[in-house]
PDB file of N, CA and C in Angstrom:
ATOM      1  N   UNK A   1      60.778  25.166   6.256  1.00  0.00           N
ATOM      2  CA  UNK A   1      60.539  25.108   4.851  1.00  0.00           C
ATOM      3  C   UNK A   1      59.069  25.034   4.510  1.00  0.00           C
ATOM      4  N   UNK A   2      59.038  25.276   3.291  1.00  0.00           N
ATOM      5  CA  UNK A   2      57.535  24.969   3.012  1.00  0.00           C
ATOM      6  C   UNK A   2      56.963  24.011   2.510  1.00  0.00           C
ATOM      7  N   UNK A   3      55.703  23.459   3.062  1.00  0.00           N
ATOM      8  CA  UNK A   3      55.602  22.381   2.318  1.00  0.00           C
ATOM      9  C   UNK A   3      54.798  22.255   1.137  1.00  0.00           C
ATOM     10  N   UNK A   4      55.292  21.151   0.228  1.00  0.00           N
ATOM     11  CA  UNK A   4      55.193  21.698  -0.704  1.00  0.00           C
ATOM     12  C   UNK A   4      54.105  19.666  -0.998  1.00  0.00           C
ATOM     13  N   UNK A   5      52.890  19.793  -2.142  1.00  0.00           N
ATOM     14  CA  UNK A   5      52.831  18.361  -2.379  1.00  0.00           C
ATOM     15  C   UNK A   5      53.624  17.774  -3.901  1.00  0.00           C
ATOM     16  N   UNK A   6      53.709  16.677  -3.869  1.00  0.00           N
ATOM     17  CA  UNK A   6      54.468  16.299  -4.766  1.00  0.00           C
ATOM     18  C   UNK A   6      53.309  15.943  -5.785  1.00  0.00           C
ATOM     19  N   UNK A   7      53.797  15.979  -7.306  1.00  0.00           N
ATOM     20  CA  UNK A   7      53.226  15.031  -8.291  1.00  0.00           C
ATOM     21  C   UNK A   7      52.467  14.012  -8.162  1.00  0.00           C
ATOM     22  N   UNK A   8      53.036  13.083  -7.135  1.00  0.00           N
ATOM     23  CA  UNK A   8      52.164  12.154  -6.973  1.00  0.00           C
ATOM     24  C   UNK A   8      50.813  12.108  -5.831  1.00  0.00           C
ATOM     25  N   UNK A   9      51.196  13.012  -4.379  1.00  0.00           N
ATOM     26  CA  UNK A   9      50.079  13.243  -4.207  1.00  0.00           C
ATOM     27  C   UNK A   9      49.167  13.724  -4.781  1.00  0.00           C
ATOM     28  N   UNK A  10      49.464  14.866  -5.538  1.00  0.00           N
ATOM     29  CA  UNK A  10      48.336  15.814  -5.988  1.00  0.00           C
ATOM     30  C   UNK A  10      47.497  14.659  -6.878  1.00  0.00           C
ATOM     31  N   UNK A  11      48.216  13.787  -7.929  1.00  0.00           N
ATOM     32  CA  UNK A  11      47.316  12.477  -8.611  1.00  0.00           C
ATOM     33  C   UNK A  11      46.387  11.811  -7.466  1.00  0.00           C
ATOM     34  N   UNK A  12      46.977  11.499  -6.571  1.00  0.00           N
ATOM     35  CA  UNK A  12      46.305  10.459  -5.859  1.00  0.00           C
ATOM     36  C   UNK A  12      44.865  11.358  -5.224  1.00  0.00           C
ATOM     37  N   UNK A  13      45.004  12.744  -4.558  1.00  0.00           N
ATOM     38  CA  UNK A  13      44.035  13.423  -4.084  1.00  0.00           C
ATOM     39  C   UNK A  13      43.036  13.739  -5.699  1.00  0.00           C
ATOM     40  N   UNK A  14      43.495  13.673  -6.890  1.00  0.00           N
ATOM     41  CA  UNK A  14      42.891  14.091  -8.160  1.00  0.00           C
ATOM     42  C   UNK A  14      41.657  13.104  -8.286  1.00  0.00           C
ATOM     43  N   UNK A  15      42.314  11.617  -8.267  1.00  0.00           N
ATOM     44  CA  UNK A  15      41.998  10.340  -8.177  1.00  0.00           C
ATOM     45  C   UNK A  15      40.669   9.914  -6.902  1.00  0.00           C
ATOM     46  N   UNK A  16      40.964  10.990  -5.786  1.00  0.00           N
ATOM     47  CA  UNK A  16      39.604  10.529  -5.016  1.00  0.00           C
ATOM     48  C   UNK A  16      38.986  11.356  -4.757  1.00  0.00           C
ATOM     49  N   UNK A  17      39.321  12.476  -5.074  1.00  0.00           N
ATOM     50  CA  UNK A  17      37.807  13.582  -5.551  1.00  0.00           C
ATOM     51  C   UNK A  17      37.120  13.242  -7.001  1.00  0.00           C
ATOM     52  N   UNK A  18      38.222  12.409  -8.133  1.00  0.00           N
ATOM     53  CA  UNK A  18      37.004  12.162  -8.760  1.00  0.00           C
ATOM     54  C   UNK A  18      35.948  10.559  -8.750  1.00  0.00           C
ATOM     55  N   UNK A  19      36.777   9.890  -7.465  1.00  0.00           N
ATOM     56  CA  UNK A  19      36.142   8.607  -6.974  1.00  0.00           C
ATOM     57  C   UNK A  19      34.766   9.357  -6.258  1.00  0.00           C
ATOM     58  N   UNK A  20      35.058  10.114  -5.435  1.00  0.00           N
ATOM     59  CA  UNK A  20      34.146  11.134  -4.546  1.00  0.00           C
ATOM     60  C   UNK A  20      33.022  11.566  -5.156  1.00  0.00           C
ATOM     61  N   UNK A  21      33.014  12.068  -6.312  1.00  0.00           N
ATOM     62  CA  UNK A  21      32.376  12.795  -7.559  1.00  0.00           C
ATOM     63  C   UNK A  21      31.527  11.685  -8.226  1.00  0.00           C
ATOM     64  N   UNK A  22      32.055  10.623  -8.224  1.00  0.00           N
ATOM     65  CA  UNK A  22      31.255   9.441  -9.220  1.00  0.00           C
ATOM     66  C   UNK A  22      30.266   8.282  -8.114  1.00  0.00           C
ATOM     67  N   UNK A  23      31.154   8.982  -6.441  1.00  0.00           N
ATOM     68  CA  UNK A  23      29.928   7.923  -5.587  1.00  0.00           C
ATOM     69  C   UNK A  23      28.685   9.145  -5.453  1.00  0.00           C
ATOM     70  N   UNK A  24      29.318  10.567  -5.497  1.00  0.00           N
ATOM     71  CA  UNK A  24      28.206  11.357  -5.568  1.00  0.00           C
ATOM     72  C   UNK A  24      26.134  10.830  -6.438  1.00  0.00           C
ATOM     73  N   UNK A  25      27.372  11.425  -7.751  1.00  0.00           N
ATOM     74  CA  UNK A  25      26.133  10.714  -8.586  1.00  0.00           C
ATOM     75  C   UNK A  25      25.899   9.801  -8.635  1.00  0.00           C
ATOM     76  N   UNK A  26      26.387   8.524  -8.268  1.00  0.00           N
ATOM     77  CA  UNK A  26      25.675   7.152  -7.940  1.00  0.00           C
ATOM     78  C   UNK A  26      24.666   7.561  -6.995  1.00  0.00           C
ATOM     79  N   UNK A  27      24.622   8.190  -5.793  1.00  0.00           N
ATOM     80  CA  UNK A  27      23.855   8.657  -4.406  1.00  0.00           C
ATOM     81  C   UNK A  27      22.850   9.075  -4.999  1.00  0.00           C
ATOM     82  N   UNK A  28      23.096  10.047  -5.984  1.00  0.00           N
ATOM     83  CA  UNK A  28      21.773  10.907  -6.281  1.00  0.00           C
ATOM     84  C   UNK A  28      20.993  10.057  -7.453  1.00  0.00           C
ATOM     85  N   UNK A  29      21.275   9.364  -8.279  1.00  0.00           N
ATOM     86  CA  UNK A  29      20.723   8.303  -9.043  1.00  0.00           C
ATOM     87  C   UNK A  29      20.068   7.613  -7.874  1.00  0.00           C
ATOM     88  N   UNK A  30      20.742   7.324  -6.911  1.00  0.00           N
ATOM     89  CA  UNK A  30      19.595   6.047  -6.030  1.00  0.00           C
ATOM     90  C   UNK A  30      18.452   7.013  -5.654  1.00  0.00           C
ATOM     91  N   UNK A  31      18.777   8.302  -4.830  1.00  0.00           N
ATOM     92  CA  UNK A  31      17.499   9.007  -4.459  1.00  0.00           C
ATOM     93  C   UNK A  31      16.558   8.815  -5.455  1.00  0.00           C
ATOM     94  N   UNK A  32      17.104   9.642  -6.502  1.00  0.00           N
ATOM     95  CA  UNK A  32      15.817   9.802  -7.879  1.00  0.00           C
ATOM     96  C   UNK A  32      15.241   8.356  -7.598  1.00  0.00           C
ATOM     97  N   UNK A  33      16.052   6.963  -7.975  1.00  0.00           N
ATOM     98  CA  UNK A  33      15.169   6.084  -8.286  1.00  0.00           C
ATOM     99  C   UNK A  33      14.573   5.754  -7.172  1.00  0.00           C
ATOM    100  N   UNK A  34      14.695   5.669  -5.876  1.00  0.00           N
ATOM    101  CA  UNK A  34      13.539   5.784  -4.986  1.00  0.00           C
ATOM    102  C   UNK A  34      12.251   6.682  -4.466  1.00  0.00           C
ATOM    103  N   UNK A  35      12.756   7.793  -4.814  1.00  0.00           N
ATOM    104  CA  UNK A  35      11.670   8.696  -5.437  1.00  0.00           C
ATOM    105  C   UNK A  35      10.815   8.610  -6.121  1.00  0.00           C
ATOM    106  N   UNK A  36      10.924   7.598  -7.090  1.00  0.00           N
ATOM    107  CA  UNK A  36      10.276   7.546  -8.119  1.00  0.00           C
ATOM    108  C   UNK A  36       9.643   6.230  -7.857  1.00  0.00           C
ATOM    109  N   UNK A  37      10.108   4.867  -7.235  1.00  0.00           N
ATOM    110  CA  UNK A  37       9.399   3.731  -6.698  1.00  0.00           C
ATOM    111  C   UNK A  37       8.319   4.474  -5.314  1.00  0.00           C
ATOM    112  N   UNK A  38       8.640   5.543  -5.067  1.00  0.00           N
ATOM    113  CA  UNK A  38       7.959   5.775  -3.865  1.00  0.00           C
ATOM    114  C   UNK A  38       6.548   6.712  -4.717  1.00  0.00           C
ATOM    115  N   UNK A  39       6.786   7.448  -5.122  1.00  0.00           N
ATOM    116  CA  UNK A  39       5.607   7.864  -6.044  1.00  0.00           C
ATOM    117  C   UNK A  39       4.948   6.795  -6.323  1.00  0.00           C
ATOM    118  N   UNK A  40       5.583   5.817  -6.814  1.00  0.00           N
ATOM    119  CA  UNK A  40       4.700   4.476  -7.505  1.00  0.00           C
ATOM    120  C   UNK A  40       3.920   3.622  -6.532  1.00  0.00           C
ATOM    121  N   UNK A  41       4.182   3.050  -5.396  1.00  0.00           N
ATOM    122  CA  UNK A  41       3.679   2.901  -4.382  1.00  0.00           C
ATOM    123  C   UNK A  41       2.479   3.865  -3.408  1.00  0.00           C
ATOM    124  N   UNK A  42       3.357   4.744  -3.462  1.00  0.00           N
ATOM    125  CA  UNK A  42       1.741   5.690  -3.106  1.00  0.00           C
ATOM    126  C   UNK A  42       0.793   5.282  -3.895  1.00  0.00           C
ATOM    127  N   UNK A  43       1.402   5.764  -5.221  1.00  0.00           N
ATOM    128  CA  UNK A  43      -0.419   5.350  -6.201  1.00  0.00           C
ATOM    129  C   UNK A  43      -0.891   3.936  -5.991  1.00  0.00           C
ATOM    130  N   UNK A  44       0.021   2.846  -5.670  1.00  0.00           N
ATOM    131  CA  UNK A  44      -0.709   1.682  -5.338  1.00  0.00           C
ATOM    132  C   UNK A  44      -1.213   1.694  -4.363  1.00  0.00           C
ATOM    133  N   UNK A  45      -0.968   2.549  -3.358  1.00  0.00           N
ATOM    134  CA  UNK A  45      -1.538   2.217  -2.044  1.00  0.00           C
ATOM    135  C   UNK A  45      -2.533   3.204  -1.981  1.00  0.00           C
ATOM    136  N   UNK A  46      -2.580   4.155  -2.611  1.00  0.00           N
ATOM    137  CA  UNK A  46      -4.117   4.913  -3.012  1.00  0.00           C
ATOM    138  C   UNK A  46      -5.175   4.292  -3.464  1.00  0.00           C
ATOM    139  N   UNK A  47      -4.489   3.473  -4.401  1.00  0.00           N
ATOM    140  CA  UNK A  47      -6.072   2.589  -5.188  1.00  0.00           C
ATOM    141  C   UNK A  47      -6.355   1.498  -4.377  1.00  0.00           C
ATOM    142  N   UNK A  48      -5.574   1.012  -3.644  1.00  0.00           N
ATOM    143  CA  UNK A  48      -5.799  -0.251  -2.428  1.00  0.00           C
ATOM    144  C   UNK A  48      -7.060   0.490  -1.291  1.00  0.00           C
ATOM    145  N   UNK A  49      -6.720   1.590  -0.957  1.00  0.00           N
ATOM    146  CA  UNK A  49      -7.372   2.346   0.224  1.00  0.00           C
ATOM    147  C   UNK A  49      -8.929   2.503  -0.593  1.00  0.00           C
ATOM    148  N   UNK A  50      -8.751   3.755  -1.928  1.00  0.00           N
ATOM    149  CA  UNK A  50     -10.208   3.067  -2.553  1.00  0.00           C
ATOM    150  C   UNK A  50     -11.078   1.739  -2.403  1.00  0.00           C
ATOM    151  N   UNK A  51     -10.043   1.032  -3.036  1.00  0.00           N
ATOM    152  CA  UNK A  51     -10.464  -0.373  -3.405  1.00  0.00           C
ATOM    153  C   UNK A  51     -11.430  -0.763  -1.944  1.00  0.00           C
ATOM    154  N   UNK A  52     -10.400  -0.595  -0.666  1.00  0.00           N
ATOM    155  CA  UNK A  52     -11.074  -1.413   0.988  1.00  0.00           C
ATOM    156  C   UNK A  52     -12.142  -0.266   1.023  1.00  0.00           C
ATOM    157  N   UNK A  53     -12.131   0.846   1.089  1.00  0.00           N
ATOM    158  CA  UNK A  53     -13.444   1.821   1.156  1.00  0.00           C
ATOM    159  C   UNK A  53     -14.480   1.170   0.099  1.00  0.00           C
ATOM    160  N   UNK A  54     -14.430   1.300  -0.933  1.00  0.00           N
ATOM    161  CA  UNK A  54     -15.800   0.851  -2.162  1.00  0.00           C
ATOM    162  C   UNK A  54     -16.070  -1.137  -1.485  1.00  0.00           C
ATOM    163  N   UNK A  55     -15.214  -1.338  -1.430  1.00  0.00           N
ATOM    164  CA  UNK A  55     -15.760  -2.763  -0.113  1.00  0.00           C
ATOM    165  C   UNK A  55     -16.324  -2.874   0.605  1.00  0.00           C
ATOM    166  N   UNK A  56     -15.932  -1.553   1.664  1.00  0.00           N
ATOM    167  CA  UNK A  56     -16.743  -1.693   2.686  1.00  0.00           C
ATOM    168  C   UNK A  56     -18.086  -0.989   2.789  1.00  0.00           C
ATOM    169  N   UNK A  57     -18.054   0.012   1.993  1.00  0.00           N
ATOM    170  CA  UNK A  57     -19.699   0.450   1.953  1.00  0.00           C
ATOM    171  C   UNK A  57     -20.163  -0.592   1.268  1.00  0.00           C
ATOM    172  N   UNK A  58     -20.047  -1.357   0.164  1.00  0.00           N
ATOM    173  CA  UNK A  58     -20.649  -2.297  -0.810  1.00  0.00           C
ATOM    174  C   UNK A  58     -20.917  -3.498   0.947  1.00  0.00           C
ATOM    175  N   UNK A  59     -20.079  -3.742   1.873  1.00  0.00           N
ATOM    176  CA  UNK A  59     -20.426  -4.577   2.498  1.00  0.00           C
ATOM    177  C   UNK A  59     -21.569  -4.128   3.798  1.00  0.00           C
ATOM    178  N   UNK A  60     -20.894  -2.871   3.925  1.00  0.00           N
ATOM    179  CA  UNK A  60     -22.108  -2.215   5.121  1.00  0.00           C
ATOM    180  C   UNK A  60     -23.643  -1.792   4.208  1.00  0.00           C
ATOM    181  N   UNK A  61     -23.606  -1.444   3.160  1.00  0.00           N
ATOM    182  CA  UNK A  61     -25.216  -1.502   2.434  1.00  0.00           C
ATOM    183  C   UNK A  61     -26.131  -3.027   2.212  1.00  0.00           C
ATOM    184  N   UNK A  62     -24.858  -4.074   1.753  1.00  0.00           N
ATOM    185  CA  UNK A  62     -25.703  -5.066   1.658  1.00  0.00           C
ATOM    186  C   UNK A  62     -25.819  -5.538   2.960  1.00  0.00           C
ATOM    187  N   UNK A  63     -25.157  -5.621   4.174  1.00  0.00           N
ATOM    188  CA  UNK A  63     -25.438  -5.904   5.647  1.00  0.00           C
ATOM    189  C   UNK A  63     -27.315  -5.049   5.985  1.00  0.00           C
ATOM    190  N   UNK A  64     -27.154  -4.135   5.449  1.00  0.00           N
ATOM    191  CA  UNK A  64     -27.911  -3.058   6.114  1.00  0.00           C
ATOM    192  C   UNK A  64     -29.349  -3.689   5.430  1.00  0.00           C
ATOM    193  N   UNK A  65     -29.245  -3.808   3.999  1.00  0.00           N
ATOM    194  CA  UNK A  65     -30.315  -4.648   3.140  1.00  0.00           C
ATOM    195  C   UNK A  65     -30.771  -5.858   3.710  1.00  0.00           C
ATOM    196  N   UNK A  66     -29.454  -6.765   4.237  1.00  0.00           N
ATOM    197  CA  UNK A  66     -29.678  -8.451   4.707  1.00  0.00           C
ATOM    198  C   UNK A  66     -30.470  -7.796   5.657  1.00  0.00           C
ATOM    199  N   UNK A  67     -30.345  -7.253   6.721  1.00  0.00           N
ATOM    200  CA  UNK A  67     -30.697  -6.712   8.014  1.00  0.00           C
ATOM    201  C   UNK A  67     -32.543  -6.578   7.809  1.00  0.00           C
ATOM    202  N   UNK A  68     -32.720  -5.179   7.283  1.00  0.00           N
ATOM    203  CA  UNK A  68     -34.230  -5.127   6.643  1.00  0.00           C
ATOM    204  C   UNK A  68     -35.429  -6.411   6.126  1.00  0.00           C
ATOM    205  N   UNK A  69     -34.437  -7.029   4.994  1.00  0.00           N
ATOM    206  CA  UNK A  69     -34.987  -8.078   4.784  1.00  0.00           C
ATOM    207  C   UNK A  69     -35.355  -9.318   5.659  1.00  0.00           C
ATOM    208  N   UNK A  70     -34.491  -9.260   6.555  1.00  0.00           N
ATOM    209  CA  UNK A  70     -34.294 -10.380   7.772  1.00  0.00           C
ATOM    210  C   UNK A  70     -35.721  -9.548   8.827  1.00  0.00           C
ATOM    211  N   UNK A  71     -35.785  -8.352   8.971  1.00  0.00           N
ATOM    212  CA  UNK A  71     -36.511  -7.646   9.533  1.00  0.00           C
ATOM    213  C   UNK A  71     -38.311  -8.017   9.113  1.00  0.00           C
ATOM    214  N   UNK A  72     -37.962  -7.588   7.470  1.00  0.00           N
ATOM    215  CA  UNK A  72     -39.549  -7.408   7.144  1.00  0.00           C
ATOM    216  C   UNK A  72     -39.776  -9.137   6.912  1.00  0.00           C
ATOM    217  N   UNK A  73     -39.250 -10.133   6.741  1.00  0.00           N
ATOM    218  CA  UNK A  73     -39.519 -11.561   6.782  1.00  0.00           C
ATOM    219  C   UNK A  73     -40.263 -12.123   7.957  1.00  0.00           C
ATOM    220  N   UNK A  74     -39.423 -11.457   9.077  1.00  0.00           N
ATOM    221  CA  UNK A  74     -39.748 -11.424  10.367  1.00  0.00           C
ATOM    222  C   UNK A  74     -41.319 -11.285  10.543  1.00  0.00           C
ATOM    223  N   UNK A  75     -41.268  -9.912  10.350  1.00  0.00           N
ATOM    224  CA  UNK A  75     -42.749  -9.116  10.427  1.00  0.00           C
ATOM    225  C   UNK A  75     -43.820  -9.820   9.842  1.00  0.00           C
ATOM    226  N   UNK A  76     -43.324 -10.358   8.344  1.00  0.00           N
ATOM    227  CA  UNK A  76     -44.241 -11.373   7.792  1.00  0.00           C
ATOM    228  C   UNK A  76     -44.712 -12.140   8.214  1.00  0.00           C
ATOM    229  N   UNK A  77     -43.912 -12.888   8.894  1.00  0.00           N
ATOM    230  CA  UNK A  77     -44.025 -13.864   9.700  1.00  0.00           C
ATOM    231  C   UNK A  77     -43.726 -15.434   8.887  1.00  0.00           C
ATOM    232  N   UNK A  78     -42.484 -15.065   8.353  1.00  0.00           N
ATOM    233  CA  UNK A  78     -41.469 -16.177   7.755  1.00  0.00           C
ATOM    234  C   UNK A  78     -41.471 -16.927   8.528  1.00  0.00           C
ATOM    235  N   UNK A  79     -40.401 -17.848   8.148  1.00  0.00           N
ATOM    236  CA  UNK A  79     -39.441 -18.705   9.088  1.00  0.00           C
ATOM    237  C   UNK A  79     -38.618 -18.254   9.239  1.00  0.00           C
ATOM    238  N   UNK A  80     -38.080 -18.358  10.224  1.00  0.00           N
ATOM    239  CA  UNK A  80     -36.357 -17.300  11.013  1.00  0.00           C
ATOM    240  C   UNK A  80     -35.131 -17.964  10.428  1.00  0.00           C
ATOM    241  N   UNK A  81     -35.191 -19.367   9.799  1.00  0.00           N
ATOM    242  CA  UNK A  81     -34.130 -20.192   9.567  1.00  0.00           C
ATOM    243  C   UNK A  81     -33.583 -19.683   7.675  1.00  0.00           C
ATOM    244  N   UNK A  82     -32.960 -19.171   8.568  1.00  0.00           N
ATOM    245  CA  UNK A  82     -32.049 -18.532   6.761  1.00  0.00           C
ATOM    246  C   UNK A  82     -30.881 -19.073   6.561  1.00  0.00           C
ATOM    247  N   UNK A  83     -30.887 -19.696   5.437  1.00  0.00           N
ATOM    248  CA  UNK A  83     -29.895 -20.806   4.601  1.00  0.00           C
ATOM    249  C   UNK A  83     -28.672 -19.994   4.581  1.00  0.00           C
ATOM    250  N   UNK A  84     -28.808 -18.676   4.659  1.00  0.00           N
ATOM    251  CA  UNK A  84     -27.463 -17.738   3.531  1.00  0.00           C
ATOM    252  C   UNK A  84     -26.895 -17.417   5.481  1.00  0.00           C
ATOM    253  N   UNK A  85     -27.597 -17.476   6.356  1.00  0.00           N
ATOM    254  CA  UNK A  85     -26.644 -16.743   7.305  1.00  0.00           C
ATOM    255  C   UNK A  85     -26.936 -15.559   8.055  1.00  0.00           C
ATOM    256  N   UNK A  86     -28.374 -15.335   7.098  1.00  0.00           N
ATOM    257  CA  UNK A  86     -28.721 -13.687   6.949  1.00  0.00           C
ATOM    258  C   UNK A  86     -27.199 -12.678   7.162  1.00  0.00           C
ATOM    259  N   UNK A  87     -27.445 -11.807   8.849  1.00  0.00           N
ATOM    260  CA  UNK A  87     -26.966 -10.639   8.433  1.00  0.00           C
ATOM    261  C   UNK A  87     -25.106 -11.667   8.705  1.00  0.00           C
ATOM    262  N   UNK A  88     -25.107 -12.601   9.431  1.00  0.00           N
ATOM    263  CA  UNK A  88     -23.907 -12.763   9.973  1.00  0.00           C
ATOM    264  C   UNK A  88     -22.982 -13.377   8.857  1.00  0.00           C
ATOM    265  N   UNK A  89     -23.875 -13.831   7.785  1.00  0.00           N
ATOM    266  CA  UNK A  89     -23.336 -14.403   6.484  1.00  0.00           C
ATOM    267  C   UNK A  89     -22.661 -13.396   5.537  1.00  0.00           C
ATOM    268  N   UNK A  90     -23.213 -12.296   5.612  1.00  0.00           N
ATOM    269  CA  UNK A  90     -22.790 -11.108   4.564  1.00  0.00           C
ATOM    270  C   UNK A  90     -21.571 -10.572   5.509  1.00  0.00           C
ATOM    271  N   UNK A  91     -21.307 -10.923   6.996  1.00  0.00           N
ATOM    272  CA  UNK A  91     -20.644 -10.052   7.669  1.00  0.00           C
ATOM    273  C   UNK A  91     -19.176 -11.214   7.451  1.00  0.00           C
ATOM    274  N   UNK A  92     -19.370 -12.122   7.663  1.00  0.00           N
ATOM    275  CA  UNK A  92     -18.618 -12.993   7.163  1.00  0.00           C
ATOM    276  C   UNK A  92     -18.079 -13.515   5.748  1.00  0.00           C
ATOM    277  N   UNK A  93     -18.330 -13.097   4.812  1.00  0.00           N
ATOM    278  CA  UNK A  93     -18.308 -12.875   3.978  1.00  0.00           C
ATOM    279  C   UNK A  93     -16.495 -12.435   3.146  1.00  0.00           C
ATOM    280  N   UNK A  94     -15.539 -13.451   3.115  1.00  0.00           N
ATOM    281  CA  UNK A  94     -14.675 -13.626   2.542  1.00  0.00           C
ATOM    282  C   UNK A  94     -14.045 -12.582   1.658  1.00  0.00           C
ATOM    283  N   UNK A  95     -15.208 -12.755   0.713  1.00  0.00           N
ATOM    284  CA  UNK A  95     -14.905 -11.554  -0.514  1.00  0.00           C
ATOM    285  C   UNK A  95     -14.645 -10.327   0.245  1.00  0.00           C
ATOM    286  N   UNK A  96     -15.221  -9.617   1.249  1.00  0.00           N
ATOM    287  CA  UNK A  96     -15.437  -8.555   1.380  1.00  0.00           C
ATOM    288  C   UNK A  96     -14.250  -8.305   2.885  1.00  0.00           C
ATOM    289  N   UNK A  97     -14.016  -9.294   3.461  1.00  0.00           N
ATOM    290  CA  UNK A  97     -13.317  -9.262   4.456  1.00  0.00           C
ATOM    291  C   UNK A  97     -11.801  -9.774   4.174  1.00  0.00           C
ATOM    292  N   UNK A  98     -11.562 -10.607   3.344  1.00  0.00           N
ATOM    293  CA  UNK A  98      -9.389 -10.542   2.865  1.00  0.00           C
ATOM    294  C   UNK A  98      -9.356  -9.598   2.952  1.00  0.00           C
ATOM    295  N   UNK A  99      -8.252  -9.525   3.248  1.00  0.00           N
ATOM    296  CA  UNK A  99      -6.903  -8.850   2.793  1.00  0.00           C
ATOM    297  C   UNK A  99      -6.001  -8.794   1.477  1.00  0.00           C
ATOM    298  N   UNK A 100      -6.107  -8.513   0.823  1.00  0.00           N
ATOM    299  CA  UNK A 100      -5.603  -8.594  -0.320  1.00  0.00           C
ATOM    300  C   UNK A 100      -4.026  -8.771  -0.156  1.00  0.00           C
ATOM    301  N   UNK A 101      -3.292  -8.517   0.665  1.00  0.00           N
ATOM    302  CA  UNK A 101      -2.116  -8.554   1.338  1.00  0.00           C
ATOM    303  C   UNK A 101      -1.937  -9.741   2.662  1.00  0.00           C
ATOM    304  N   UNK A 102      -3.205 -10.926   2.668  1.00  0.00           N
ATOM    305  CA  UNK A 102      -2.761 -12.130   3.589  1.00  0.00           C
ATOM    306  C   UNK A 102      -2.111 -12.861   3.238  1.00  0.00           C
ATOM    307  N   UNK A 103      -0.990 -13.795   3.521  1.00  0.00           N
ATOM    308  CA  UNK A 103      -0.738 -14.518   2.858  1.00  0.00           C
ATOM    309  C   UNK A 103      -0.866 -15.830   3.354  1.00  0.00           C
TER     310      UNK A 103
END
């Protein structure tokens, strides 16, 4: 004989293709919205990468300045005893060395 489905299967298979259909677009709603947190994150983590670059030249120029100055003081014939640390003070230097992400 042939087989044939009844009324009620055909509901029940109706019933989870359109369960099927509605986890679909739930799926693709999550992509989009991570897509879209992930775009957002890049750009934060773009301006973070700026941010440690414009740091670190701002910290390797004034190193390079402490350095000179520590140099031509020298030459002067200063005193060698520098309050600030000279170059190892700027290298140490908190501001310029966090992490903005330590916790």
């Amino acid at each position: 004989g042939t087989s044939r489905i009844s009324r009620e299967q055909g509901a029940e298979a109706l019933a989870a293709l359109r369960q099927e259909r509605e986890a679909l677009a739930q799926a693709e709603r999550n992509v989009e919205d991570w897509r879209l947190q992930g775009m957002h994150w890049r750009g934060e983590l773009q301006q973070a990468i700026a941010e440690r670059d414009r740091l670190q030249t701002t910290s390797n120029e004034l190193r390079q300045e402490n350095l000179r100055l520590s140099a031509s003081s020298a030459l002067a014939g200063a005193p060698s005893g520098n309050p600030t640390g000279g170059a190892m003070g700027a290298m140490a230097s908190p501001e310029v060395t966090a992490s903005p992400f330590a916790t």
